[in-house]
C-alpha atoms as a PDB file:
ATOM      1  CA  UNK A   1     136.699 110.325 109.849  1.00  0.00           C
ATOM      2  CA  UNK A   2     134.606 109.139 106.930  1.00  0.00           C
ATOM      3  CA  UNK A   3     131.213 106.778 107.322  1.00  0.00           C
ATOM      4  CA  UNK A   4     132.254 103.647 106.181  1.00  0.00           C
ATOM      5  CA  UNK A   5     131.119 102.439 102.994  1.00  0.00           C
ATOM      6  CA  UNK A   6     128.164 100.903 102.179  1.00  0.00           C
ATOM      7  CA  UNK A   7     127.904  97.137 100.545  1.00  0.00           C
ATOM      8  CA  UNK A   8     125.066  95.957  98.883  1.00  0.00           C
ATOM      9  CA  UNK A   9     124.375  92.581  97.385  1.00  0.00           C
ATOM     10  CA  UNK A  10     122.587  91.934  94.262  1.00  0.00           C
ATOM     11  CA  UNK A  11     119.833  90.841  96.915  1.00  0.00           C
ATOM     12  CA  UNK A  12     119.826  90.306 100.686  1.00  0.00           C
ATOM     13  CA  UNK A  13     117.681  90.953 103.823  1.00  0.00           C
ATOM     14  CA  UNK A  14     119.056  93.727 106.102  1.00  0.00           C
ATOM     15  CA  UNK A  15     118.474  95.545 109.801  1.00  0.00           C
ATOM     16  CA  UNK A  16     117.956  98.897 109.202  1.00  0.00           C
ATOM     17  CA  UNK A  17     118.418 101.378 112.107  1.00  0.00           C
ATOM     18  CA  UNK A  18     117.948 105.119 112.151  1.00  0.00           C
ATOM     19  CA  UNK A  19     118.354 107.555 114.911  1.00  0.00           C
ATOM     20  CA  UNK A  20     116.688 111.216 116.150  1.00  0.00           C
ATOM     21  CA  UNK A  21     118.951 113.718 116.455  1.00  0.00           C
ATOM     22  CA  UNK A  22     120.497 113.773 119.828  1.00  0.00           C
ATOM     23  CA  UNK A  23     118.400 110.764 120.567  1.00  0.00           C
ATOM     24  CA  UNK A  24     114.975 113.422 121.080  1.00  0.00           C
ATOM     25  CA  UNK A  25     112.047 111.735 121.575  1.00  0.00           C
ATOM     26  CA  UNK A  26     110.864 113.004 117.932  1.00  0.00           C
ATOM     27  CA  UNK A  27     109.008 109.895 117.292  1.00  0.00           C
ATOM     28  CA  UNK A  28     107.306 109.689 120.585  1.00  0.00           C
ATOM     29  CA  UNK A  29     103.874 107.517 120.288  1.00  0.00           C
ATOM     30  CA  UNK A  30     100.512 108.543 119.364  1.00  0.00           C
ATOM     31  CA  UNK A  31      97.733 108.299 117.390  1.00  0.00           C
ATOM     32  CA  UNK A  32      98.361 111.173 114.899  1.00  0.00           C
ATOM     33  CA  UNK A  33     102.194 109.851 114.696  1.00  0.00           C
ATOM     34  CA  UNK A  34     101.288 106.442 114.543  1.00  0.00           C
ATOM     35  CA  UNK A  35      99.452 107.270 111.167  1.00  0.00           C
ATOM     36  CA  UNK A  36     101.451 109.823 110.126  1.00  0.00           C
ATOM     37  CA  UNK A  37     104.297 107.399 110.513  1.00  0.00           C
ATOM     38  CA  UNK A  38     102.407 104.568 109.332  1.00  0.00           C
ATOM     39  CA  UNK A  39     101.287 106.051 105.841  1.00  0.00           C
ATOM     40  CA  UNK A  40     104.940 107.268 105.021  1.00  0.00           C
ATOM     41  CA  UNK A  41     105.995 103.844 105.315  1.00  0.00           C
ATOM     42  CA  UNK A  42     103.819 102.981 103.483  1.00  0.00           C
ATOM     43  CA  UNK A  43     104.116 105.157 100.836  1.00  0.00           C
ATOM     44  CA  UNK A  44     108.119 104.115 100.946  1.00  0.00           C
ATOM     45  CA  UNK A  45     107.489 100.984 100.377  1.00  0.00           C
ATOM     46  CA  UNK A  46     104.898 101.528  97.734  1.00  0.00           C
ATOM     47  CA  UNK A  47     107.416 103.476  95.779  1.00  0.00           C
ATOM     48  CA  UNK A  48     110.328 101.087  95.992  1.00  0.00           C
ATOM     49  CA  UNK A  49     108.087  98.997  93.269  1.00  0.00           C
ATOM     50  CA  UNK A  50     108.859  95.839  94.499  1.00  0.00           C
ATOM     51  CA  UNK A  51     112.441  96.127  95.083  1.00  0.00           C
ATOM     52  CA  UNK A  52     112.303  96.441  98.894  1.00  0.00           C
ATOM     53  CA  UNK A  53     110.061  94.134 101.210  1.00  0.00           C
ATOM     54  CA  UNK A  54     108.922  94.529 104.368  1.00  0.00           C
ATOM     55  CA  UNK A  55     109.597  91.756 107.084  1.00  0.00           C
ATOM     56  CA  UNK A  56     109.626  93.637 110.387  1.00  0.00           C
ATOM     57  CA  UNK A  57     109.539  97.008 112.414  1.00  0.00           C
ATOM     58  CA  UNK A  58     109.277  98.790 115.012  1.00  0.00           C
ATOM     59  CA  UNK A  59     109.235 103.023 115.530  1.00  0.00           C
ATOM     60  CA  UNK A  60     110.401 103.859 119.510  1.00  0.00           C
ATOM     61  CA  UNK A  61     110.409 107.345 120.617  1.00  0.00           C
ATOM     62  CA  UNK A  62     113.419 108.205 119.596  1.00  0.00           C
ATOM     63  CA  UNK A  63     115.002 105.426 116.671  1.00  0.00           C
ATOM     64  CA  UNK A  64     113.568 103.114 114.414  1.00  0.00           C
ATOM     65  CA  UNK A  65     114.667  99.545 113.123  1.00  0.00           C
ATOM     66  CA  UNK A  66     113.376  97.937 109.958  1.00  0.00           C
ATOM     67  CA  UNK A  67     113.926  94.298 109.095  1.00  0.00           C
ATOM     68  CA  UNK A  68     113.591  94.743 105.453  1.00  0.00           C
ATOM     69  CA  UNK A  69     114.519  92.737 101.882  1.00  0.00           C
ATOM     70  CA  UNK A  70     115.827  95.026  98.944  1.00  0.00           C
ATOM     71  CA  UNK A  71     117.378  94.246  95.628  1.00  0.00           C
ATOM     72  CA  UNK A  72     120.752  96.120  94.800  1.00  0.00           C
ATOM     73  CA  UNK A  73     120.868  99.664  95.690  1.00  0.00           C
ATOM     74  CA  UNK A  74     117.449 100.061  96.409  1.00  0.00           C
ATOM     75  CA  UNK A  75     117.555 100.446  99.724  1.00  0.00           C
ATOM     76  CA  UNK A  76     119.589 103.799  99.630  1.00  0.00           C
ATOM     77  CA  UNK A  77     116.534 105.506  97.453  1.00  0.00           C
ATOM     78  CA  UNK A  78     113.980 103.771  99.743  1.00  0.00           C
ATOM     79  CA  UNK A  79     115.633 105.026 102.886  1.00  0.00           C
ATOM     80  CA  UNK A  80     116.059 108.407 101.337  1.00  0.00           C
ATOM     81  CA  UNK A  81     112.683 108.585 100.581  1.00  0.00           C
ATOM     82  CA  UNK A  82     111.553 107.200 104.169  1.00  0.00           C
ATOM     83  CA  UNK A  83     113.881 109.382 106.541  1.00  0.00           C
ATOM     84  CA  UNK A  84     113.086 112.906 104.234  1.00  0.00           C
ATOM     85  CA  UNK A  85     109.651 112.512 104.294  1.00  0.00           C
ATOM     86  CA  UNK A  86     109.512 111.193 107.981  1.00  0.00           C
ATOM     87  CA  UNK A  87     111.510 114.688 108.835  1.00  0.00           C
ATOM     88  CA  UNK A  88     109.061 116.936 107.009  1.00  0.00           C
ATOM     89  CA  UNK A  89     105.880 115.401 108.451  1.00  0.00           C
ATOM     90  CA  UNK A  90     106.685 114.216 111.941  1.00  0.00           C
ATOM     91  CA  UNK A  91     108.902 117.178 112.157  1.00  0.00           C
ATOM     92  CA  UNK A  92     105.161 119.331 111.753  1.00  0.00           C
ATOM     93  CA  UNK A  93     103.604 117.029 113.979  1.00  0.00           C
ATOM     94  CA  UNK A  94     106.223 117.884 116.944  1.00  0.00           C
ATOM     95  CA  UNK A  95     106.783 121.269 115.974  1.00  0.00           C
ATOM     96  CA  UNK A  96     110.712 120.832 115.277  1.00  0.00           C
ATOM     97  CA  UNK A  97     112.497 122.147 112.121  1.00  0.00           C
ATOM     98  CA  UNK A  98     116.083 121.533 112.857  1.00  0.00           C
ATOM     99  CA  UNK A  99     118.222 118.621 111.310  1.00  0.00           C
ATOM    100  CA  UNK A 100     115.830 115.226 112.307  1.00  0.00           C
ATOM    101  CA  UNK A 101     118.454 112.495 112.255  1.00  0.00           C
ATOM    102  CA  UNK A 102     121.134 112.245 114.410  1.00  0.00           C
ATOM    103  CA  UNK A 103     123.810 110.491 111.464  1.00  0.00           C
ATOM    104  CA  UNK A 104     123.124 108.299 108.647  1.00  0.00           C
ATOM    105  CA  UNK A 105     121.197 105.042 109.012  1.00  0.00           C
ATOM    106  CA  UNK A 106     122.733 101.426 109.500  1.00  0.00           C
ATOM    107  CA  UNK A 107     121.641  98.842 106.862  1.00  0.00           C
ATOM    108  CA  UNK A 108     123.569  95.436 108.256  1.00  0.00           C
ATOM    109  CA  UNK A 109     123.143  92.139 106.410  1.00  0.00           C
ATOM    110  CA  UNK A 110     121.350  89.342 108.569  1.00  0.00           C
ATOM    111  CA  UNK A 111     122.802  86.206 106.453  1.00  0.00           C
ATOM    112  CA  UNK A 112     120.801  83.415 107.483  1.00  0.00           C
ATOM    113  CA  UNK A 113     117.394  82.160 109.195  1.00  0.00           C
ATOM    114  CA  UNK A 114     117.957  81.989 112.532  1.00  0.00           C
ATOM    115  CA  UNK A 115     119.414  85.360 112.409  1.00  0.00           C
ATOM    116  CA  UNK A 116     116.399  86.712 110.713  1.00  0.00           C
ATOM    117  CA  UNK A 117     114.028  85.169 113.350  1.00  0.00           C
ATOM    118  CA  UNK A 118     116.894  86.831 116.298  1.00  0.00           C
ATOM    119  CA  UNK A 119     116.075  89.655 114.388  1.00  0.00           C
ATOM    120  CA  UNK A 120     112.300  89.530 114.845  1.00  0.00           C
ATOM    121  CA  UNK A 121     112.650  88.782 117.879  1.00  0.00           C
ATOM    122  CA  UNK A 122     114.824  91.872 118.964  1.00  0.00           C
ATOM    123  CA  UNK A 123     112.385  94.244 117.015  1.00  0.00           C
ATOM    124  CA  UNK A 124     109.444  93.000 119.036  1.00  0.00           C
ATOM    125  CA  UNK A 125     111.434  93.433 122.240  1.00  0.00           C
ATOM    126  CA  UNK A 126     111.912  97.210 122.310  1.00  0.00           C
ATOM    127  CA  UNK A 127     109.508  98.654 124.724  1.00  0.00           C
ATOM    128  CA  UNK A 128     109.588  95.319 127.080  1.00  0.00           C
ATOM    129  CA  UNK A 129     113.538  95.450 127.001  1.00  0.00           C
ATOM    130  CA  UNK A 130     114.052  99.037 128.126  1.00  0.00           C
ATOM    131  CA  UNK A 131     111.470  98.795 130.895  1.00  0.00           C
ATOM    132  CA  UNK A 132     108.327 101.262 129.260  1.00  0.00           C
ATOM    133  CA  UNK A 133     105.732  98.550 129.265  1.00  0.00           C
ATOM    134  CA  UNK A 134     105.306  95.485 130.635  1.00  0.00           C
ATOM    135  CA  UNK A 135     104.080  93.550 127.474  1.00  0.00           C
ATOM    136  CA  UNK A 136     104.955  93.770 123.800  1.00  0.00           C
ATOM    137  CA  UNK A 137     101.429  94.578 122.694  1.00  0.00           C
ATOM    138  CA  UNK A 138     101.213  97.288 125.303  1.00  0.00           C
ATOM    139  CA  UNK A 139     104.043  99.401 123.275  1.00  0.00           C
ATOM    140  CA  UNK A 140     102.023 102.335 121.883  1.00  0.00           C
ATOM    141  CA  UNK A 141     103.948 103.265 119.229  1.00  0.00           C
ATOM    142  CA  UNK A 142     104.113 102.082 115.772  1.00  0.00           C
ATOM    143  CA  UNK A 143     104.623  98.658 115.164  1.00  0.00           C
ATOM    144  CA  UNK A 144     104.157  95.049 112.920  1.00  0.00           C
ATOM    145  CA  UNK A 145     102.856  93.388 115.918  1.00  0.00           C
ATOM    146  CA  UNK A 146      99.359  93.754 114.718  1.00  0.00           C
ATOM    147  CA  UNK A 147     100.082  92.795 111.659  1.00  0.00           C
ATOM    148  CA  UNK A 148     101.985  89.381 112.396  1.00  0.00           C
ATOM    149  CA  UNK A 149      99.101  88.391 115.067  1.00  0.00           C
ATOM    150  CA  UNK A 150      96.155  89.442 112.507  1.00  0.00           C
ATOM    151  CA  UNK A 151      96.005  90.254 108.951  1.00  0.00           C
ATOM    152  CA  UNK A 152      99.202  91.201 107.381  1.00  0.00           C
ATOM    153  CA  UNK A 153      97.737  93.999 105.417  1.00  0.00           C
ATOM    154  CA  UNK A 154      96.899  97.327 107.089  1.00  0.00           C
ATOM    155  CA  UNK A 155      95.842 100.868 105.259  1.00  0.00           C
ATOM    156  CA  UNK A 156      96.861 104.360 106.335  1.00  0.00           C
ATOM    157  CA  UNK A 157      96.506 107.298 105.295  1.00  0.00           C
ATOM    158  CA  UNK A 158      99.405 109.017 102.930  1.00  0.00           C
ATOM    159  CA  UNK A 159      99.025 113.174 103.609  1.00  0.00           C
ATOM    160  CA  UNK A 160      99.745 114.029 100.118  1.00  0.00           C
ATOM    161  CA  UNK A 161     101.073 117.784 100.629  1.00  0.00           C
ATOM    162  CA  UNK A 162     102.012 117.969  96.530  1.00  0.00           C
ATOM    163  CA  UNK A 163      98.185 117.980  95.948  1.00  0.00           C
ATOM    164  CA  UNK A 164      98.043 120.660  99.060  1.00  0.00           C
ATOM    165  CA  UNK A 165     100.563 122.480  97.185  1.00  0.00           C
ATOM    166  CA  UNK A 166      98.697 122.671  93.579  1.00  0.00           C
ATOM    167  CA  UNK A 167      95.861 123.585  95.280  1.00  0.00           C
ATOM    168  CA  UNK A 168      97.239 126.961  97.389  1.00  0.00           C
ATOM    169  CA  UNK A 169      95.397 129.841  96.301  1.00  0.00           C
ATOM    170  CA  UNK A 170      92.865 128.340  94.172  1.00  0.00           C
ATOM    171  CA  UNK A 171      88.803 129.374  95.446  1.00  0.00           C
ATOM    172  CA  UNK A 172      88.215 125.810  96.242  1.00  0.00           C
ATOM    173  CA  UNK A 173      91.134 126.159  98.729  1.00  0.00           C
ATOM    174  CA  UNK A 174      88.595 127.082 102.306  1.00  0.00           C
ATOM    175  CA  UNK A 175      88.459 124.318 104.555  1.00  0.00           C
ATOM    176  CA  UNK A 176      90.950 121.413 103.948  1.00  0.00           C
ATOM    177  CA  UNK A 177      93.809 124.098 104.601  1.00  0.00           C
ATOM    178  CA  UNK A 178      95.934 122.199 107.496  1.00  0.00           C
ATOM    179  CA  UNK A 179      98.623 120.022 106.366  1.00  0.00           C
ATOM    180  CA  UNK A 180      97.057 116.881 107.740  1.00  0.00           C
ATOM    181  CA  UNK A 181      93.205 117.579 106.985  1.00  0.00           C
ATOM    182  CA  UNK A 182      91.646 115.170 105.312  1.00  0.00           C
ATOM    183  CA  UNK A 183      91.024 116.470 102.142  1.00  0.00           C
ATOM    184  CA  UNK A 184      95.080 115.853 101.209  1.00  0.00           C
ATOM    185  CA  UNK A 185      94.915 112.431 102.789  1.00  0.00           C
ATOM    186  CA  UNK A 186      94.761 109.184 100.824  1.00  0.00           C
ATOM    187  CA  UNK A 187      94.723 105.584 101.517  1.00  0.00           C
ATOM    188  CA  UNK A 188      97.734 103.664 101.465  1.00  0.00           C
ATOM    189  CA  UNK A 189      98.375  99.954 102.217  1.00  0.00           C
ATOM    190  CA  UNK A 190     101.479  98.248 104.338  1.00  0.00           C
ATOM    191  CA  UNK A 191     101.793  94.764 104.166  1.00  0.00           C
ATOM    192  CA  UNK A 192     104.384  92.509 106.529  1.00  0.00           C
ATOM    193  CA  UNK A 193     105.561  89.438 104.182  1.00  0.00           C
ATOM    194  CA  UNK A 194     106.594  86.585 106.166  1.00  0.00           C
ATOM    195  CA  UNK A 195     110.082  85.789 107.126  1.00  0.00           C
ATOM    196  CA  UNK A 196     111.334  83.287 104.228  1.00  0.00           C
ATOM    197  CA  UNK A 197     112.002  80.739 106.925  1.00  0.00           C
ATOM    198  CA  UNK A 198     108.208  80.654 107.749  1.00  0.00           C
ATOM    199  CA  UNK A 199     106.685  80.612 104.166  1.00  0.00           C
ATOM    200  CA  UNK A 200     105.858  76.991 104.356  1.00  0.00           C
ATOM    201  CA  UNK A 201     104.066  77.225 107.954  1.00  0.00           C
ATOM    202  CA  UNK A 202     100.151  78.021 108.040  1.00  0.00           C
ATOM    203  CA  UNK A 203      98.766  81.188 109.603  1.00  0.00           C
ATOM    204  CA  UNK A 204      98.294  80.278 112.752  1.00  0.00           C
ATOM    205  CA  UNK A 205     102.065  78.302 113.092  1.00  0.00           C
ATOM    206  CA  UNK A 206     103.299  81.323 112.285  1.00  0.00           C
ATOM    207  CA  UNK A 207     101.253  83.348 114.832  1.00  0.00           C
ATOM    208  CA  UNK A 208     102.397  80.468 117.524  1.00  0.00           C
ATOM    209  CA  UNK A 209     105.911  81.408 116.607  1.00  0.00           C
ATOM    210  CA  UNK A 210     105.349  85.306 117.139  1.00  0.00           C
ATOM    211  CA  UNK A 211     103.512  84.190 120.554  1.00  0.00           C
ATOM    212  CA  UNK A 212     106.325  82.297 121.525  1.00  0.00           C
ATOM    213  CA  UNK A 213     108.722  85.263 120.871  1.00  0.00           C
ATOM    214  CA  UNK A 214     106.620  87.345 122.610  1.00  0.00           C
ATOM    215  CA  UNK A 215     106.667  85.028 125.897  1.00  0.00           C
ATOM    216  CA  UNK A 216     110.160  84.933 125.763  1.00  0.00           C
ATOM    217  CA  UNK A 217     111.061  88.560 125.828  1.00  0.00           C
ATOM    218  CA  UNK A 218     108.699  89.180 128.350  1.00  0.00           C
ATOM    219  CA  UNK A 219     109.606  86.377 130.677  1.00  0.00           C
ATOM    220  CA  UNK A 220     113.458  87.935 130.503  1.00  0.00           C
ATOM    221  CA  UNK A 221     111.947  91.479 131.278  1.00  0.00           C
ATOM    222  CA  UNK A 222     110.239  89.719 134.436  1.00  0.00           C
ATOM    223  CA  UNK A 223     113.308  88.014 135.394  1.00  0.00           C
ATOM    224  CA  UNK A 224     114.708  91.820 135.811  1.00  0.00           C
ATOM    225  CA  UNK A 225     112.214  92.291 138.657  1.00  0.00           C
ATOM    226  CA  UNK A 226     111.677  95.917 137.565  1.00  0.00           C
ATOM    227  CA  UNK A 227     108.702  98.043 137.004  1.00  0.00           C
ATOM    228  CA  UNK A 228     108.056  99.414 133.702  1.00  0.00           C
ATOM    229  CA  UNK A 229     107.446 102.934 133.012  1.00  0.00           C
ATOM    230  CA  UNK A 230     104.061 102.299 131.473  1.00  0.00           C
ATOM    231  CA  UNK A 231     101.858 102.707 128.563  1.00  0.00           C
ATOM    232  CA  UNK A 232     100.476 106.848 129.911  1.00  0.00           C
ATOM    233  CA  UNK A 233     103.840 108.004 130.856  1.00  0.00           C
ATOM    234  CA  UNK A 234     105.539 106.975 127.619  1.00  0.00           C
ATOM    235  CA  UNK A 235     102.549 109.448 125.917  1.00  0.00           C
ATOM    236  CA  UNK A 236     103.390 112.072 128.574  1.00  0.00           C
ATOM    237  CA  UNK A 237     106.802 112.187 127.469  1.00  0.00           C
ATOM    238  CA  UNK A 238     107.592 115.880 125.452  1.00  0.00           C
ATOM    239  CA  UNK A 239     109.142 114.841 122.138  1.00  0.00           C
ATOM    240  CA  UNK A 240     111.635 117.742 122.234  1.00  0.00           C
ATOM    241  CA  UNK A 241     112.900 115.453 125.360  1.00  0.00           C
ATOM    242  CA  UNK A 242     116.764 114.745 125.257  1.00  0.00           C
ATOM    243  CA  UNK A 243     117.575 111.837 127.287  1.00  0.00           C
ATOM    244  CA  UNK A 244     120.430 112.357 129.729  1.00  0.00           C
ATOM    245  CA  UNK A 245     122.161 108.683 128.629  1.00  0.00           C
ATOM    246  CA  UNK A 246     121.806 107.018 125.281  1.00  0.00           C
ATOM    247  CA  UNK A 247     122.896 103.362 125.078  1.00  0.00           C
ATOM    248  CA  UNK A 248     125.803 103.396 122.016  1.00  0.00           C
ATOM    249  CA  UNK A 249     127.379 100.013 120.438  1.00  0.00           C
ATOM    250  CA  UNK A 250     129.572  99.964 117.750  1.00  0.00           C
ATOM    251  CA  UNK A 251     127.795  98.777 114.214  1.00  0.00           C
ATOM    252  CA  UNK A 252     128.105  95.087 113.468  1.00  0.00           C
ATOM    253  CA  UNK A 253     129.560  93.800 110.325  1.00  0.00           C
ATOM    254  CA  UNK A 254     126.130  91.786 110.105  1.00  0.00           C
ATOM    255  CA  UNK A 255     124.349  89.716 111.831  1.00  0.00           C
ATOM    256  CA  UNK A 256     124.641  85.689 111.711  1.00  0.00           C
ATOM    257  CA  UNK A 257     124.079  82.126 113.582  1.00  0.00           C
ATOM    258  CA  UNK A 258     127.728  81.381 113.097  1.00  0.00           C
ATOM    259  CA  UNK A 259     131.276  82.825 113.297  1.00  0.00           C
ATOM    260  CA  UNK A 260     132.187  81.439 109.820  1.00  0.00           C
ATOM    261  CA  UNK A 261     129.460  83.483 107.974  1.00  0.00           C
ATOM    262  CA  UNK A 262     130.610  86.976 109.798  1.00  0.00           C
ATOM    263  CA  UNK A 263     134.053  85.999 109.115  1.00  0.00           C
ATOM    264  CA  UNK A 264     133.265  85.412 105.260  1.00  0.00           C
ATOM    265  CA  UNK A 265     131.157  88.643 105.060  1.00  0.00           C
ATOM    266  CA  UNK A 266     134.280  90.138 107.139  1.00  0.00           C
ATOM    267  CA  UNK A 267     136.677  89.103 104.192  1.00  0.00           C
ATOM    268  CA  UNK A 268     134.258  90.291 101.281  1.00  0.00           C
ATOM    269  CA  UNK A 269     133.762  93.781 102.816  1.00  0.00           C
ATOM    270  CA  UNK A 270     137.239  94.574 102.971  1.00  0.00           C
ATOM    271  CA  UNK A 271     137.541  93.246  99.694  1.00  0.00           C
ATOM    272  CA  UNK A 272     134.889  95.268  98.101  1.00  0.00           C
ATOM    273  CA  UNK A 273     136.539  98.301  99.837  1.00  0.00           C
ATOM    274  CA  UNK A 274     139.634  97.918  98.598  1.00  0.00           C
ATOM    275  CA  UNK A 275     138.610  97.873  95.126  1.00  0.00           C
ATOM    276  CA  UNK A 276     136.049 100.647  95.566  1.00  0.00           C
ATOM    277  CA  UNK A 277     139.180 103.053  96.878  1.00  0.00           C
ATOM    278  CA  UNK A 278     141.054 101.868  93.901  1.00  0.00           C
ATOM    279  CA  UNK A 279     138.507 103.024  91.368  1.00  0.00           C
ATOM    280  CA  UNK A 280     137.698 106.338  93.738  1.00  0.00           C
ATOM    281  CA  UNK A 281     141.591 107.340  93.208  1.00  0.00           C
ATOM    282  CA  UNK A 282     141.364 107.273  89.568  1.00  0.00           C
ATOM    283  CA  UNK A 283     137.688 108.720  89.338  1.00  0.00           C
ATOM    284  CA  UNK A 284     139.601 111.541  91.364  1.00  0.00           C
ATOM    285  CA  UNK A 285     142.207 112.191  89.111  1.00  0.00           C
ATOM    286  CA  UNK A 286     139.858 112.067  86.164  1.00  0.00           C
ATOM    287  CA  UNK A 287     139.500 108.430  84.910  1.00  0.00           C
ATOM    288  CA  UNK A 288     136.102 107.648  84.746  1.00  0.00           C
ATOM    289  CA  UNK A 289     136.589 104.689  83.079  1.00  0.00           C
ATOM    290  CA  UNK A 290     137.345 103.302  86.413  1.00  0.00           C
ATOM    291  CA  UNK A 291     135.188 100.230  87.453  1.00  0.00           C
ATOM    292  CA  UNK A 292     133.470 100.967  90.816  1.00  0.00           C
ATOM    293  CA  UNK A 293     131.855  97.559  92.516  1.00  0.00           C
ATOM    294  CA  UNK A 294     128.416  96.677  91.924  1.00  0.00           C
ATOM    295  CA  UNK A 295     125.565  98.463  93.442  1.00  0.00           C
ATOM    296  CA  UNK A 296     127.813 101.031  94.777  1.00  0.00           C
ATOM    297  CA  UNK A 297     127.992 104.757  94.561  1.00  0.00           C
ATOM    298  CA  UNK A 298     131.404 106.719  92.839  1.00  0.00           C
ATOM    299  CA  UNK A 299     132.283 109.803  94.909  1.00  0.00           C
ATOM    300  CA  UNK A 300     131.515 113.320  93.915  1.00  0.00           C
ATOM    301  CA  UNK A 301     134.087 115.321  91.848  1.00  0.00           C
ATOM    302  CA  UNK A 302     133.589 118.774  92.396  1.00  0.00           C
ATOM    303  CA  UNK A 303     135.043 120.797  89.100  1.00  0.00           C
ATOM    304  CA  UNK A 304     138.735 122.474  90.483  1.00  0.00           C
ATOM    305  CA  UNK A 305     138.948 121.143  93.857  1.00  0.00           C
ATOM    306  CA  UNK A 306     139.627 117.633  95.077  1.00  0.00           C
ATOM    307  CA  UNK A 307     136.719 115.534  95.494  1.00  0.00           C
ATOM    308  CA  UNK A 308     135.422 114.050  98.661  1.00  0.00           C
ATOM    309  CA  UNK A 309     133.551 110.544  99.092  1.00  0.00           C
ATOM    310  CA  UNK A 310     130.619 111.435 100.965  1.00  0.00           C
END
């Protein structure tokens, strides 16, 4: 069965999840990782040139979720960018070299305000929701909190391995040798915009709203009347770990305040796949003056075999 297709609007705000392979606690919190993690970010961001915008995030042990802004297609290059350079580096960190990701990311439209701030609100949660720490800010792993309670800039450091590279073998090559010393690294800055919804508010309204988030979740996680794991056994965890369980939901269409909108969005995805089959069967039999929908992809012809959509 194929992955389903991928829809992008000429601009739109999405949640973006991706996955560890088998759910392996790759991504499990530290310092190291946290920067590491941090400056590729980052670095994604910074390369996107404007055409992707940072809202939310979060980085668990073993997944990720993004609450991002992009313009057309950019998102597919940013993610690319994010997820292969994530592999290489973290993949060092944690000493693993097989595949990283479990499948391909999910990238689903959030269509209005008051799914944006439900979308906020669910990225802050993780930690508190699954019972590791009691508190939001007591998650140790990478996340925006900081940055939507204080300033919304925040610099890391990029470990720029090309510069490593051109410098292998070279007499000025001695001590800077490891693939995270400092002589590769440089600084790199990650800023959190604001949702749109909150533009008009002042610093500290917005802050208030974050706060009042946070009191929610963690009154709900209360309510549950069990312990959390805690801050030291979340570190203690090996990141080769494969949990027994993993929680597994089919992908929403998007995400919403009202029926109507998913219904609408409903109607223009199948739409927008049925022309985008349309134009694949001709592209396949060799028209390639066949019209594929905006901001989409055409499949692959491979020369004397039938091409697949990947």
């Amino acid at each position: 069965m194929g992955w389903p297709l991928r829809m992008f609007q000429e601009e739109g705000y999405y949640f973006v999840t991706s996955r560890c392979f088998q759910g392996r606690l790759l991504l499990r919190p530290g310092a190291e990782m946290n920067e590491v993690v941090g400056g590729v970010l980052a670095r994604a961001v910074q390369q996107s040139a404007g055409c992707v915008r940072l809202h939310a995030f979060t980085f668990a042990s073993n997944h990720f979720h993004l609450l991002v802004w992009a313009r057309g297609a950019a998102l597919a290059s940013f993610m690319q960018y994010l997820r292969a350079n994530l592999s290489r580096k973290v993949g060092q960190l944690v000493d693993w070299s097989g595949g990283f990701w479990e499948r391909r990311y999910s990238a689903e439209p959030v269509l209005d305000d008051e799914a944006l701030v439900g979308r906020l609100r669910y990225v802050l949660a993780h930690g508190v929701k699954e019972g590791l720490v009691e508190k939001c800010t007591e998650w140790p792993g990478l996340t925006c909190l900081p940055q939507l309670l204080g300033p919304a800039r925040r610099l890391f450091r990029w470990f720029n391995w090309t510069k490593r590279w051109s410098k292998r073998g070279s007499e000025d090559m001695t001590a800077g040798e490891g693939r995270f010393a400092e002589e590769w690294a440089e600084p790199v800055e990650l800023e959190v915009a604001p949702l749109p919804c909150w533009k008009g508010l002042g610093e500290e309204e917005r802050q208030r709203a974050v706060r009042n988030l946070l009191e929610e979740v963690e009154a709900e996680a209360r309510g549950r009347g069990t312990p959390a794991l805690g801050e030291r056994a979340v570190r203690a965890q090996h990141p080769h770990t494969r949990p027994e369980h993993l929680k597994r939901s089919p992908r929403p269409v998007g995400h919403a305040s009202t029926r109507q909108a998913l219904k609408e969005l409903r109607e223009q995805y199948r739409a927008f796949v049925a022309v985008f089959r349309e134009a694949a069967e001709r592209w396949r039999r060799g028209d390639f003056s066949a019209r594929f929908p905006l901001f989409s992809f055409p499949p692959r012809v491979v020369p004397g075999r039938a091409a697949q959509v990947l």
